[in-house]
PDB file of N, CA and C in Angstrom:
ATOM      1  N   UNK A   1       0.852  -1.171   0.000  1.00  0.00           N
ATOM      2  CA  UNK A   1       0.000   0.000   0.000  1.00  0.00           C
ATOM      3  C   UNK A   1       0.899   1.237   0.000  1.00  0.00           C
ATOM      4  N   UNK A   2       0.521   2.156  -0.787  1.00  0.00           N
ATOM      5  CA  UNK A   2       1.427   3.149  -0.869  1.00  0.00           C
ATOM      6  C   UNK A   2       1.017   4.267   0.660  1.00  0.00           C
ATOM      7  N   UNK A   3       2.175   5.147   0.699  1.00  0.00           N
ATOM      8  CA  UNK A   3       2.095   5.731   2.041  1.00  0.00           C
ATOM      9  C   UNK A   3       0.857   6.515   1.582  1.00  0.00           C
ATOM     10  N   UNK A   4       0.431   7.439   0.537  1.00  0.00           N
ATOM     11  CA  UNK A   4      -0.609   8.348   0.666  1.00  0.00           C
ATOM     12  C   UNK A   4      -2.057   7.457   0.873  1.00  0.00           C
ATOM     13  N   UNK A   5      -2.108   6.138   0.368  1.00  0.00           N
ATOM     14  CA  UNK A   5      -3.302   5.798   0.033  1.00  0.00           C
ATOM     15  C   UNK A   5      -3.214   5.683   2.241  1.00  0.00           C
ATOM     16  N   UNK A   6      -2.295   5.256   2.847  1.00  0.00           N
ATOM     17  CA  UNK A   6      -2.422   4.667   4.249  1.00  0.00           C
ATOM     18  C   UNK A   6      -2.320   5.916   5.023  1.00  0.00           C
ATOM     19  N   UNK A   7      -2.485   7.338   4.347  1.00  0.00           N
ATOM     20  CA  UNK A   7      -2.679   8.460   5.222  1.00  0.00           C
ATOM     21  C   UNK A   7      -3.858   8.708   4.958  1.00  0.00           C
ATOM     22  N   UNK A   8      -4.798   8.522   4.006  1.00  0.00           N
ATOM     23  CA  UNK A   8      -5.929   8.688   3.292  1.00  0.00           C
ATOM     24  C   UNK A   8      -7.061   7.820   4.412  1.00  0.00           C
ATOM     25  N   UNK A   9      -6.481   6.817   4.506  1.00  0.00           N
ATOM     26  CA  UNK A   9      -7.233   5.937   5.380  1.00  0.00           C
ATOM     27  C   UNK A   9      -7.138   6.325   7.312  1.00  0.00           C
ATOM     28  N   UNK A  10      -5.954   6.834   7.593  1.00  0.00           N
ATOM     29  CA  UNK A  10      -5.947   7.350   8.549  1.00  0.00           C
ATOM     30  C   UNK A  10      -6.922   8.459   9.008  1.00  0.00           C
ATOM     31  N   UNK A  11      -6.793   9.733   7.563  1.00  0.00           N
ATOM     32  CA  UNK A  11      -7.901  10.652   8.048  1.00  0.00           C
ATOM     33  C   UNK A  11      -9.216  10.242   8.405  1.00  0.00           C
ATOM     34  N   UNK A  12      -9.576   8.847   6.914  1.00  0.00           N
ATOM     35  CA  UNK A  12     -11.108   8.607   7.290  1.00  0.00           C
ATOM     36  C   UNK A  12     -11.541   7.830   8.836  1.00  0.00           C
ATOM     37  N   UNK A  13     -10.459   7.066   9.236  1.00  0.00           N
ATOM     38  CA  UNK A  13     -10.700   6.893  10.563  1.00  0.00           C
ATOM     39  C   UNK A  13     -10.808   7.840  11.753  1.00  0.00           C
ATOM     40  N   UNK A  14     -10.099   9.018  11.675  1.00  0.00           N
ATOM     41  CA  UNK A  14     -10.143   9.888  12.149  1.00  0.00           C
ATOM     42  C   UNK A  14     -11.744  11.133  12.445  1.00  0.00           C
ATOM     43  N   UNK A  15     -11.747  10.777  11.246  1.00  0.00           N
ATOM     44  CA  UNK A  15     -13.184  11.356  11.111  1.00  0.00           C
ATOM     45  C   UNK A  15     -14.179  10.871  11.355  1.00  0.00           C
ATOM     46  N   UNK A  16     -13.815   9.569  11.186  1.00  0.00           N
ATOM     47  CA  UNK A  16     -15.025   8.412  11.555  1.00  0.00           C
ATOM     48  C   UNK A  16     -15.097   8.505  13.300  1.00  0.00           C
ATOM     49  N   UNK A  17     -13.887   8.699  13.887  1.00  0.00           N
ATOM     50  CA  UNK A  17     -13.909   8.568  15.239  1.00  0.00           C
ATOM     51  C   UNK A  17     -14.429   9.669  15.893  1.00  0.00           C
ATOM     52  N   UNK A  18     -14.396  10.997  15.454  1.00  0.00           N
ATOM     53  CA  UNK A  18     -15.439  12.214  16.007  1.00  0.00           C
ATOM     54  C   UNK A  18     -16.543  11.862  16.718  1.00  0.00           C
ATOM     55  N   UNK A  19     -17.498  11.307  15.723  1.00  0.00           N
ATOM     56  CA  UNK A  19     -18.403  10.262  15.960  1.00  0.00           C
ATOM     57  C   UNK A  19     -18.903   9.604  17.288  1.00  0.00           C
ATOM     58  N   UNK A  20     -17.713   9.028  17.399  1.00  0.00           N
ATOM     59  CA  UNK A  20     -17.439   8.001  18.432  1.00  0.00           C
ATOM     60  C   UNK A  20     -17.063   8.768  20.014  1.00  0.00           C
ATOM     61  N   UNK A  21     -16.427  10.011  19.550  1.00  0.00           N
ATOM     62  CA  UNK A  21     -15.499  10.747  20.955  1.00  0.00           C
ATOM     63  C   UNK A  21     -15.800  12.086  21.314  1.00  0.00           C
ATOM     64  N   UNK A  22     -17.330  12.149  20.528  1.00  0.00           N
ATOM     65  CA  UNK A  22     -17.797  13.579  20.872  1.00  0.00           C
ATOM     66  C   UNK A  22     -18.940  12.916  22.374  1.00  0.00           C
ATOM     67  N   UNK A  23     -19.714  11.971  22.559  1.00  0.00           N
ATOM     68  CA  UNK A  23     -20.818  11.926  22.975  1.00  0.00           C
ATOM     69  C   UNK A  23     -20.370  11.690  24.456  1.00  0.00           C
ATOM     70  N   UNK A  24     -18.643  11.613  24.644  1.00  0.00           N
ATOM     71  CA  UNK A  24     -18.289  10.834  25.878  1.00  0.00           C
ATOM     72  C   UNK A  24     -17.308  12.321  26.523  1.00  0.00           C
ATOM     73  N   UNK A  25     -17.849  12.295  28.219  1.00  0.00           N
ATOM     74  CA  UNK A  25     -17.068  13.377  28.350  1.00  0.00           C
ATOM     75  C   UNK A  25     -17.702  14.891  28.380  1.00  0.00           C
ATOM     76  N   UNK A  26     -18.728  14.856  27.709  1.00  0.00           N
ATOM     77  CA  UNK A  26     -19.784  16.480  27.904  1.00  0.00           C
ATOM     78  C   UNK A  26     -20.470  16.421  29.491  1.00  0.00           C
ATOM     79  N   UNK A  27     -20.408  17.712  29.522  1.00  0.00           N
ATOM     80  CA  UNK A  27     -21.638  17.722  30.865  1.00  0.00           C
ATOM     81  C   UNK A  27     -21.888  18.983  30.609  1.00  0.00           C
ATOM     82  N   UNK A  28     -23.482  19.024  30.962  1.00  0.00           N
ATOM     83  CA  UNK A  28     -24.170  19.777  30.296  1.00  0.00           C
ATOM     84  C   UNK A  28     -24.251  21.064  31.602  1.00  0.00           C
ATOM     85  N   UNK A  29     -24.972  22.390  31.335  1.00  0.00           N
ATOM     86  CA  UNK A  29     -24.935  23.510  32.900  1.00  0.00           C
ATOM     87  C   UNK A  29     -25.597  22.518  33.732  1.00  0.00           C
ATOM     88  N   UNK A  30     -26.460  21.463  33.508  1.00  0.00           N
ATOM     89  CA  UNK A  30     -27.279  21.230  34.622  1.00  0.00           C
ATOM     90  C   UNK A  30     -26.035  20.060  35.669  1.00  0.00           C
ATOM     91  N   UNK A  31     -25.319  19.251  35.034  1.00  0.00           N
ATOM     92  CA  UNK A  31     -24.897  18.212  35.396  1.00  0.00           C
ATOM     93  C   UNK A  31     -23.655  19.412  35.945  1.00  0.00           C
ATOM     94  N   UNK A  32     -22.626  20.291  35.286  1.00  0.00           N
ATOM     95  CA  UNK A  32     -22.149  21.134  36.165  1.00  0.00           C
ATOM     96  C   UNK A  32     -22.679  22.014  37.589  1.00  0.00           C
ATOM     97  N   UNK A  33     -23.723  21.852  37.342  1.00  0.00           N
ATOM     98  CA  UNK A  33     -24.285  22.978  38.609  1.00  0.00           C
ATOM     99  C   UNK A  33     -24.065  24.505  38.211  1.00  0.00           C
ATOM    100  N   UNK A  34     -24.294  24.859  37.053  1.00  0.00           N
ATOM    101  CA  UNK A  34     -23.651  26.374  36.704  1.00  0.00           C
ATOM    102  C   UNK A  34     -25.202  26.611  36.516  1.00  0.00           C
ATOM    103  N   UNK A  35     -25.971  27.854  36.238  1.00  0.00           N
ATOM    104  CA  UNK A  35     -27.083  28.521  35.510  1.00  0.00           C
ATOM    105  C   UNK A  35     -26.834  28.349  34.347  1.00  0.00           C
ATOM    106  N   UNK A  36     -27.921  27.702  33.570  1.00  0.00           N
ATOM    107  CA  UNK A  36     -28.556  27.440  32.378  1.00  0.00           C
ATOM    108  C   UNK A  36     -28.415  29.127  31.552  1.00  0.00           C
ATOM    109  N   UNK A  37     -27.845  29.193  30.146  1.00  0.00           N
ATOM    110  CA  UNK A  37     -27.865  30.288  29.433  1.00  0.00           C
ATOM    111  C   UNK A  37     -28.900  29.899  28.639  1.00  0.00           C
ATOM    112  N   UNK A  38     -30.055  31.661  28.766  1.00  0.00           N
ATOM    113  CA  UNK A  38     -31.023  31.683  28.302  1.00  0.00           C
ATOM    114  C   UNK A  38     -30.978  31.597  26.342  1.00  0.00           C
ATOM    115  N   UNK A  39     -31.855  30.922  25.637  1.00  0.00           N
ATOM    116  CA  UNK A  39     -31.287  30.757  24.276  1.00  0.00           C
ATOM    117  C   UNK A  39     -31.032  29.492  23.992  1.00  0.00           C
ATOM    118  N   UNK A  40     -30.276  28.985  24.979  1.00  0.00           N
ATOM    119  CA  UNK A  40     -29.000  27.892  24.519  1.00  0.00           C
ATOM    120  C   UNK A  40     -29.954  26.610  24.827  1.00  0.00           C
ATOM    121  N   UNK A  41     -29.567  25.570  23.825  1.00  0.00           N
ATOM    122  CA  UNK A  41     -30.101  24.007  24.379  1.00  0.00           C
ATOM    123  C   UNK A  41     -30.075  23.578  25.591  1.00  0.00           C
ATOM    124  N   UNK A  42     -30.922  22.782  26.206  1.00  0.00           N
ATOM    125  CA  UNK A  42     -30.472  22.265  27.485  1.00  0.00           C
ATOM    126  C   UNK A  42     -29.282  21.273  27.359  1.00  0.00           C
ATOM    127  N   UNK A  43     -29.432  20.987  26.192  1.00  0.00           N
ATOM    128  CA  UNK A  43     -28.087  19.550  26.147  1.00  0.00           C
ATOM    129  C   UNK A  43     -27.192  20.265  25.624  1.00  0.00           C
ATOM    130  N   UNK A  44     -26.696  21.703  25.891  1.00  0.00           N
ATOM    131  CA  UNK A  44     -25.190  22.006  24.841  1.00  0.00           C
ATOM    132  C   UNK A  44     -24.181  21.903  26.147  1.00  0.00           C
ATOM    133  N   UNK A  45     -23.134  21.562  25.769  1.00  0.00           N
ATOM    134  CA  UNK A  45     -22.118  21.440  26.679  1.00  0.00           C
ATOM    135  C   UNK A  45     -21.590  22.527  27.208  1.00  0.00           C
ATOM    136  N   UNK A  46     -21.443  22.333  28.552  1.00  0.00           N
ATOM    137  CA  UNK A  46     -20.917  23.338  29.234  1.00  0.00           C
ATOM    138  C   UNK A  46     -19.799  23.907  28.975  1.00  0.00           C
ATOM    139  N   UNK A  47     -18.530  23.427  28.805  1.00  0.00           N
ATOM    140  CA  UNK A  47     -17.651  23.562  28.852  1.00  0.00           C
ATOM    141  C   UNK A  47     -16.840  22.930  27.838  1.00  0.00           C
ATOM    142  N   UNK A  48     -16.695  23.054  26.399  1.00  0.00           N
ATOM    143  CA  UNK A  48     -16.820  22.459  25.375  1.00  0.00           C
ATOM    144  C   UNK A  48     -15.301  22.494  25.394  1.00  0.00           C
ATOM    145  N   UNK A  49     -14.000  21.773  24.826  1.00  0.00           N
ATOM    146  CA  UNK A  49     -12.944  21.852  24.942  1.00  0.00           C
ATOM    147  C   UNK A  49     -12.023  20.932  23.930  1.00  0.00           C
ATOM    148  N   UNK A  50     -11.836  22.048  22.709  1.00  0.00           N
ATOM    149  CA  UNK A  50     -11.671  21.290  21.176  1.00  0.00           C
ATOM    150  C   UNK A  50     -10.706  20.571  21.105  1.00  0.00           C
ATOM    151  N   UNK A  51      -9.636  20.963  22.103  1.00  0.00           N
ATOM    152  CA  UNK A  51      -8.020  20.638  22.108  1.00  0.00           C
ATOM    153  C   UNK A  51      -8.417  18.808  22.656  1.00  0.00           C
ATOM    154  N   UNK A  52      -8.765  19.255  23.819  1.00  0.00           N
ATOM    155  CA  UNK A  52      -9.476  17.624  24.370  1.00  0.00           C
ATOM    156  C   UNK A  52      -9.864  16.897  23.630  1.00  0.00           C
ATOM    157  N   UNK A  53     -10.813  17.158  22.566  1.00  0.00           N
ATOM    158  CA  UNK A  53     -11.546  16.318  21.532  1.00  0.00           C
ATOM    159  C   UNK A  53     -11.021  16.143  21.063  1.00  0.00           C
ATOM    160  N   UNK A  54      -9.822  17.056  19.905  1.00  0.00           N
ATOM    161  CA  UNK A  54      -9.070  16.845  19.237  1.00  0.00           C
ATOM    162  C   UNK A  54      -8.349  15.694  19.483  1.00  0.00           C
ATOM    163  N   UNK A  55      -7.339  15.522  20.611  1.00  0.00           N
ATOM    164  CA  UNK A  55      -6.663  14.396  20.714  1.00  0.00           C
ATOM    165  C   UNK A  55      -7.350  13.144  21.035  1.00  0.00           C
ATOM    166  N   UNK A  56      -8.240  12.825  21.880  1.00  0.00           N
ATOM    167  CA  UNK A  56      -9.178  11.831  21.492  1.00  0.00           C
ATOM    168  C   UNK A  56      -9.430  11.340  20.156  1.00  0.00           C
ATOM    169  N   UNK A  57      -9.395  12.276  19.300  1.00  0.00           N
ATOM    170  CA  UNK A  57     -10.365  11.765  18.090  1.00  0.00           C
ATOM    171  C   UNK A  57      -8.899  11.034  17.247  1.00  0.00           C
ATOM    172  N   UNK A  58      -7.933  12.183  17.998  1.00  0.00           N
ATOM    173  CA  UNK A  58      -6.410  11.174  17.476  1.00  0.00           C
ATOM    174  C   UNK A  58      -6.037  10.106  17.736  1.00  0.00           C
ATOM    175  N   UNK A  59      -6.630  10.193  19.097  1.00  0.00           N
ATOM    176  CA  UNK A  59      -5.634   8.744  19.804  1.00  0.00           C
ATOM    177  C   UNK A  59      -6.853   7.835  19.468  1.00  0.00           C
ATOM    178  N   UNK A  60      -8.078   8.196  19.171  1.00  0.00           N
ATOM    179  CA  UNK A  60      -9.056   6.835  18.804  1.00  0.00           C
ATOM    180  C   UNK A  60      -8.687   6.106  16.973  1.00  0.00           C
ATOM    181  N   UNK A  61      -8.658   7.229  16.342  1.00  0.00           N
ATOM    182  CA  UNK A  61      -8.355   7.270  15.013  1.00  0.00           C
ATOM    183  C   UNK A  61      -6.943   6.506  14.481  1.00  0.00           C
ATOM    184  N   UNK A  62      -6.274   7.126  15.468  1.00  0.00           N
ATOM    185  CA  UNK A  62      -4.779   6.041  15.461  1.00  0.00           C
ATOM    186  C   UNK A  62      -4.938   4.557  15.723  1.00  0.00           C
ATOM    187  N   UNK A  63      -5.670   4.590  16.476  1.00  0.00           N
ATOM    188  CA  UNK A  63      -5.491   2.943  17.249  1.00  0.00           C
ATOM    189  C   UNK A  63      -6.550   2.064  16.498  1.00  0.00           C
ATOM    190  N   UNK A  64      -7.636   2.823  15.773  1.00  0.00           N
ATOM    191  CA  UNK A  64      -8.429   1.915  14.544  1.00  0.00           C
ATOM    192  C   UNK A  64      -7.354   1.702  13.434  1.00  0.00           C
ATOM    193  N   UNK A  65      -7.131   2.689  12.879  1.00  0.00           N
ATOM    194  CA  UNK A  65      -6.127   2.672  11.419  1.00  0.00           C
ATOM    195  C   UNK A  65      -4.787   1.537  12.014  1.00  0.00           C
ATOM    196  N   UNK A  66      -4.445   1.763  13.175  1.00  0.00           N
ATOM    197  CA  UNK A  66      -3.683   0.435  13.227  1.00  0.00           C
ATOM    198  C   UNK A  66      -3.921  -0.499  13.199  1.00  0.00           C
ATOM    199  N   UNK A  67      -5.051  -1.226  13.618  1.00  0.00           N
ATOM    200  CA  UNK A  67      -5.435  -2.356  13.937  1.00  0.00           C
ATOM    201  C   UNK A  67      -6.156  -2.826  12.386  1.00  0.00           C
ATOM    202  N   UNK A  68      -6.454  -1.625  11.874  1.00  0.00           N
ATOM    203  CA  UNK A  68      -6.438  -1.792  10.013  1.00  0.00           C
ATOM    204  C   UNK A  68      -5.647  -2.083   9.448  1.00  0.00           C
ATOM    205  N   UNK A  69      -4.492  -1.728   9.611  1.00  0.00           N
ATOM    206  CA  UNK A  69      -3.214  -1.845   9.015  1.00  0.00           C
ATOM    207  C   UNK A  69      -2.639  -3.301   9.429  1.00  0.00           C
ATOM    208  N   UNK A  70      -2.684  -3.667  10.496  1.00  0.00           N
ATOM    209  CA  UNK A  70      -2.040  -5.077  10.762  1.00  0.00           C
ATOM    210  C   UNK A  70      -2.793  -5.973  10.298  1.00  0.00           C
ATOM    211  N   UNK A  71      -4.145  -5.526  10.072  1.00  0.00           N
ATOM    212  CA  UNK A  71      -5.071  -6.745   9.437  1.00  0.00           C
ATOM    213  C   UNK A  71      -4.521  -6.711   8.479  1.00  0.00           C
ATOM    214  N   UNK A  72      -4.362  -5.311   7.203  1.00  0.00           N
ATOM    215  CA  UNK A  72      -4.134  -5.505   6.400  1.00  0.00           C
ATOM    216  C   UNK A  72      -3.159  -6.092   5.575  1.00  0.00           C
ATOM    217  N   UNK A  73      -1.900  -6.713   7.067  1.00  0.00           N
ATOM    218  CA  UNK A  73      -0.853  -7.166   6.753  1.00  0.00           C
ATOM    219  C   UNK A  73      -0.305  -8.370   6.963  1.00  0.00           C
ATOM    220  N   UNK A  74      -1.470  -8.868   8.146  1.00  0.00           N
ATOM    221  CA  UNK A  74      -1.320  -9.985   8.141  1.00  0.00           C
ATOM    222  C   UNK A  74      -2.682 -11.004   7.927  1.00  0.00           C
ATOM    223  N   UNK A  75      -3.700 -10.415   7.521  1.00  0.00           N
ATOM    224  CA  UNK A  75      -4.690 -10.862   6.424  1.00  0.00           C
ATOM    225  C   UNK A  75      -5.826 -11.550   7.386  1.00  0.00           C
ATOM    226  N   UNK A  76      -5.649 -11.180   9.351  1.00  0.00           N
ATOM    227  CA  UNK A  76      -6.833 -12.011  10.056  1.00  0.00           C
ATOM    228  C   UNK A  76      -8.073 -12.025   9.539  1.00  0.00           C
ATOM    229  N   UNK A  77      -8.438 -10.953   9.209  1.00  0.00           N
ATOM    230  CA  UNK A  77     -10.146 -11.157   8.552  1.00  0.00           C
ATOM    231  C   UNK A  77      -9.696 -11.169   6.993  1.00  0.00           C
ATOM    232  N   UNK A  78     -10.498 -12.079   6.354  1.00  0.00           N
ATOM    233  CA  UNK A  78      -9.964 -11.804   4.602  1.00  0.00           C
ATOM    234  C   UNK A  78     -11.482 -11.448   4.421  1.00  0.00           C
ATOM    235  N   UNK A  79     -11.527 -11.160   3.085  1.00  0.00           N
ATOM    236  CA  UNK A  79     -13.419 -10.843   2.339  1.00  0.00           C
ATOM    237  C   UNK A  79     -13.849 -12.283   2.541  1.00  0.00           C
ATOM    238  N   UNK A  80     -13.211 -13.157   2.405  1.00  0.00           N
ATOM    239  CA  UNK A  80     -14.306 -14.606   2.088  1.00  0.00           C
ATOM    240  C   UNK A  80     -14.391 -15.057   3.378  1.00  0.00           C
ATOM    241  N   UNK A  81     -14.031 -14.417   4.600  1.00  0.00           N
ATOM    242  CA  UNK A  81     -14.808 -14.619   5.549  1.00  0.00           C
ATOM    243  C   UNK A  81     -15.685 -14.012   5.951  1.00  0.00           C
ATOM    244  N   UNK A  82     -16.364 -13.092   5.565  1.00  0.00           N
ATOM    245  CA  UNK A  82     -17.415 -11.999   5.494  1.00  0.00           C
ATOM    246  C   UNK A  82     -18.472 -12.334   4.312  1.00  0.00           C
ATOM    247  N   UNK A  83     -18.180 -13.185   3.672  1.00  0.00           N
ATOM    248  CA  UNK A  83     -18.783 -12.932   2.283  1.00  0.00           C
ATOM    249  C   UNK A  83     -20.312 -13.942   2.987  1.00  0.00           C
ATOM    250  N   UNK A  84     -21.063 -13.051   3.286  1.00  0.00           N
ATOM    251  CA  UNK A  84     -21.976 -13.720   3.262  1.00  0.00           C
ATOM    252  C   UNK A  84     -23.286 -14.141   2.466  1.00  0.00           C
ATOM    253  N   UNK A  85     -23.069 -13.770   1.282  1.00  0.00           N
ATOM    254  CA  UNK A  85     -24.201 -13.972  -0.044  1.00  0.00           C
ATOM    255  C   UNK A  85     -23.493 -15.511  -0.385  1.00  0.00           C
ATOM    256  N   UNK A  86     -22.334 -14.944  -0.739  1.00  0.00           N
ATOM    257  CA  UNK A  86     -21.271 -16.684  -1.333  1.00  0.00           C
ATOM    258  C   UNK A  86     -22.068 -17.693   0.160  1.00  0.00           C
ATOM    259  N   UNK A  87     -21.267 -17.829   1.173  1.00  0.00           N
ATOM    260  CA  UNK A  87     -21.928 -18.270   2.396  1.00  0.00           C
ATOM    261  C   UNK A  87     -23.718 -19.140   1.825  1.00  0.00           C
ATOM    262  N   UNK A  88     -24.431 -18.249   1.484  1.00  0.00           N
ATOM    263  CA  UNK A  88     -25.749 -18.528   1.053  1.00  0.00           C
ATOM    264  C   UNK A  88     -25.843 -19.575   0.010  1.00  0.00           C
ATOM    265  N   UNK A  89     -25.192 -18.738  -0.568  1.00  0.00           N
ATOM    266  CA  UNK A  89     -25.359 -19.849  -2.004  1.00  0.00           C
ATOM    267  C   UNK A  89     -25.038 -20.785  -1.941  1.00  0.00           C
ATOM    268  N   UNK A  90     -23.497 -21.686  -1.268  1.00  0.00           N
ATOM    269  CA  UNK A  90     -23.218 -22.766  -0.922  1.00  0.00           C
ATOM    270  C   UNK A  90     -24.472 -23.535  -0.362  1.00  0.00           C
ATOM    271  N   UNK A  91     -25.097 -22.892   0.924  1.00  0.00           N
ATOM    272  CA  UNK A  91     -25.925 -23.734   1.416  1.00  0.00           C
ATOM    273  C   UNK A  91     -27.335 -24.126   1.090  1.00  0.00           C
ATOM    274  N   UNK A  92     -27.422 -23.155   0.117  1.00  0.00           N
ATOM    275  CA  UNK A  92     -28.757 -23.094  -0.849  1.00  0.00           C
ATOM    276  C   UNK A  92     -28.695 -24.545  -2.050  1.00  0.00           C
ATOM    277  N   UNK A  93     -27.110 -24.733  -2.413  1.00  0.00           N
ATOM    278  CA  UNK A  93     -26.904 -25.596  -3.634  1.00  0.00           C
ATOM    279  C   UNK A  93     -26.450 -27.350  -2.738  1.00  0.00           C
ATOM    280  N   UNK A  94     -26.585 -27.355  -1.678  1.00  0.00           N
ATOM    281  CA  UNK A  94     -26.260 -28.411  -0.675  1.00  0.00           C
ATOM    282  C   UNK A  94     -27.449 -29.599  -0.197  1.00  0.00           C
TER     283      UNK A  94
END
């Protein structure tokens, strides 16, 4: 695999992991104990903190794309173990 295509895949994990590392970690004015700002959602986060997220979304994003990468290198899951239509058809013609 060439290096750009395995940085390519890094970002999309990365992005994929936002996802995953925004919902953990908020507390909202009520769960702080601060007064509620008039306007604002009851569920917006109190204390929102990008730098924090940021590296989360790194250190989650890293540790998928690796565990991608070693599959991809040492081949534990292949497609024809997933293939579950093929799967069908065998047992359909049996």
């Amino acid at each position: 695999m060439r290096w750009t295509s395995a940085l390519a895949i890094w970002f999309l994990f990365c992005s994929l992991s936002v996802f995953f590392v925004l919902p953990f970690g908020v507390r909202t004015a009520e769960e702080a104990g601060v007064e509620h700002v008039p306007g604002q959602a009851e569920s917006a986060p109190h204390d929102f903190r990008p730098g924090r997220t940021a590296l989360r979304v790194l250190i989650v994003g890293t540790i998928l794309w690796g565990l991608f990468m070693l599959n991809y290198r040492y081949d534990w899951v292949t497609p024809q173990m997933i293939d579950v239509l093929d799967t069908w058809n065998d047992s359909a013609t049996s």
